[in-house]
Protein backbone atom coordinates (compact mmCIF):
# COMPACT_ATOMS: atom_id res chain seq x y z
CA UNK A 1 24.16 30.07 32.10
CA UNK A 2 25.53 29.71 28.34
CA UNK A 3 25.36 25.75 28.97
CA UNK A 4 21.70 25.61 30.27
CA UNK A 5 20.52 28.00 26.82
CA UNK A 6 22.24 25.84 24.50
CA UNK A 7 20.53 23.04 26.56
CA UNK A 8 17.31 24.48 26.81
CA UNK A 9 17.34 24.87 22.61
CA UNK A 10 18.45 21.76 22.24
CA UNK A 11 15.68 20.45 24.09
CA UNK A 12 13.38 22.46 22.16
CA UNK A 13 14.64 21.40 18.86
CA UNK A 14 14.39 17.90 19.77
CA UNK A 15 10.71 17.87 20.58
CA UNK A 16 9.29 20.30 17.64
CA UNK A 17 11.26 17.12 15.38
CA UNK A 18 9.18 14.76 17.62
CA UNK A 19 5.64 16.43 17.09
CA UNK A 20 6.75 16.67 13.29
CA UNK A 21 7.37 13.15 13.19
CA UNK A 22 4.33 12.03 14.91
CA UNK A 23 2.07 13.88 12.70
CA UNK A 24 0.52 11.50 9.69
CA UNK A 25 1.58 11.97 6.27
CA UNK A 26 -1.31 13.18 4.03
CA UNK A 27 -2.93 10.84 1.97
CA UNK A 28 -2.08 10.14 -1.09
CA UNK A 29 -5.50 9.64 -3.29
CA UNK A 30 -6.77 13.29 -1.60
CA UNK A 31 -8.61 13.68 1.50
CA UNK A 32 -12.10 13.00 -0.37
CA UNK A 33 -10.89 9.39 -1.67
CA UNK A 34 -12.42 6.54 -0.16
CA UNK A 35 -11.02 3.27 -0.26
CA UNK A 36 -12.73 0.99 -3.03
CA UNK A 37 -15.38 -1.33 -1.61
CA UNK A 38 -14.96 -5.29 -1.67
CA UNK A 39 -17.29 -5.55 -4.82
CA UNK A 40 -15.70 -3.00 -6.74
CA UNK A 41 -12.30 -4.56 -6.16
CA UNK A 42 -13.35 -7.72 -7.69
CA UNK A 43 -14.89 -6.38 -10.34
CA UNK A 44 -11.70 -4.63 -11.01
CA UNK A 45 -10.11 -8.21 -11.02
CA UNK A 46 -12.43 -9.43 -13.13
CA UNK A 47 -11.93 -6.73 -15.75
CA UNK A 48 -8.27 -6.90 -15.69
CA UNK A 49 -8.24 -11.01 -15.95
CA UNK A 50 -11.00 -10.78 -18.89
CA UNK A 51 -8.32 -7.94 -20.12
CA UNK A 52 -5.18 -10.86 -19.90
CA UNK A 53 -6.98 -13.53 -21.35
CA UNK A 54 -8.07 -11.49 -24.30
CA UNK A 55 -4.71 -10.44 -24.94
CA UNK A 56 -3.09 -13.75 -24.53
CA UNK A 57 -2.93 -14.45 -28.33
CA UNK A 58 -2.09 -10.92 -29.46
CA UNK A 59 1.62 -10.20 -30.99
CA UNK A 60 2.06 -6.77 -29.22
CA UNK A 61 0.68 -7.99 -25.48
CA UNK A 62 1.80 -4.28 -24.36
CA UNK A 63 -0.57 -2.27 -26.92
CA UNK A 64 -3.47 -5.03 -26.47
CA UNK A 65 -3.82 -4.33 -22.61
CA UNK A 66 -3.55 -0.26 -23.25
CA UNK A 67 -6.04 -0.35 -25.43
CA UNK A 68 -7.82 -2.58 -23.02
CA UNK A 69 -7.00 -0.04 -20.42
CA UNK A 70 -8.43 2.96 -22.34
CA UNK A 71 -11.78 1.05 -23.23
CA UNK A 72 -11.83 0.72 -19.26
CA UNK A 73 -11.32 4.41 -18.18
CA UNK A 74 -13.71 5.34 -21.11
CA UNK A 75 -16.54 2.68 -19.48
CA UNK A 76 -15.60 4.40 -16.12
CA UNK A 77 -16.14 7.87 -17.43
CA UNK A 78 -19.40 7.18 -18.83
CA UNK A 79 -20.86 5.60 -15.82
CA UNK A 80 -19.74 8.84 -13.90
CA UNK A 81 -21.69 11.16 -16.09
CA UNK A 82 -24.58 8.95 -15.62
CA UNK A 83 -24.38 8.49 -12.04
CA UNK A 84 -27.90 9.21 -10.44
CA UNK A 85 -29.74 7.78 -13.21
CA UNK A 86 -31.87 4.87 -13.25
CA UNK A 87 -34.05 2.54 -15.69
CA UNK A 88 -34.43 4.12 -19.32
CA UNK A 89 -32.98 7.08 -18.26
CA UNK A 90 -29.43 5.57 -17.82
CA UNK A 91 -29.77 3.51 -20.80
CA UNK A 92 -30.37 6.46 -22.54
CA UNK A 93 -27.32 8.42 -20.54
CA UNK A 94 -25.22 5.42 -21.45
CA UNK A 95 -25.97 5.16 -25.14
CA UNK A 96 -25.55 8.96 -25.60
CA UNK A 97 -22.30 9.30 -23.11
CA UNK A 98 -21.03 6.36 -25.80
CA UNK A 99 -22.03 8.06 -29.13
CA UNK A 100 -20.34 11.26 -27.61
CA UNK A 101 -17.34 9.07 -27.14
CA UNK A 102 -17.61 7.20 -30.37
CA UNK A 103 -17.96 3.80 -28.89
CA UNK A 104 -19.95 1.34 -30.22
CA UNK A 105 -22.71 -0.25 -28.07
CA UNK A 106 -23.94 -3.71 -28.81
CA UNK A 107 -27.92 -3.50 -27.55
CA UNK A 108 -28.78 -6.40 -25.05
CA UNK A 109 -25.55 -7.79 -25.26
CA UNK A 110 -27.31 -11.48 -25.09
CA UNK A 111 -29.75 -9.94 -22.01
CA UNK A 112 -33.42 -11.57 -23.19
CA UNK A 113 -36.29 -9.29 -21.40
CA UNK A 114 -39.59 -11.75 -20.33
């Protein structure tokens, strides 16, 4: 009787380690990230090789790319405050999210309206 308890535990203990195993891992980013989209990935790319290719000639590589880095999160920030917007209104959003943020914004940036 003693044998089939220890057994019947055993057995037991065995398969609550199974279901724990078999049960996924929560993910990392939070259950409300989504994964980035194709275009937003290469834009990403983009930003980081304009971001190595500026800092090719400086002396301190390290503190040229984190200052990169920081202009990048600050860009990022600003387009989530204006997020909605559209036309005038986001150019508006932009420039005051940047003046807030004490970044200086360059106009058309070589953009000629018809």
């Amino acid at each position: 009787m003693k044998s089939i308890a220890t057994f019947l535990g055993a057995a037991l203990l065995c398969g609550s380690f199974a279901v724990q195993a078999q049960t996924p891992p929560p993910p990392a980013g939070g259950a409300d990230r989504k994964p980035p989209t194709p275009e937003q990935r290469e834009k990403f790319r983009g930003d980081m090789r304009a971001a190595h290719e500026a800092c090719k000639a400086a002396t301190d590589k390290r503190a040229s790319m984190t200052e990169h880095g920081k202009r990048m999160d600050q860009r990022q920030e600003i387009a989530e405050a204006c997020t909605g917007k559209r036309g005038d209104t986001l150019k508006q959003c932009y420039r005051a999210e940047a003046d807030k943020r004490g970044i200086k914004h360059h106009g058309h940036h070589g953009h000629r309206r018809s």
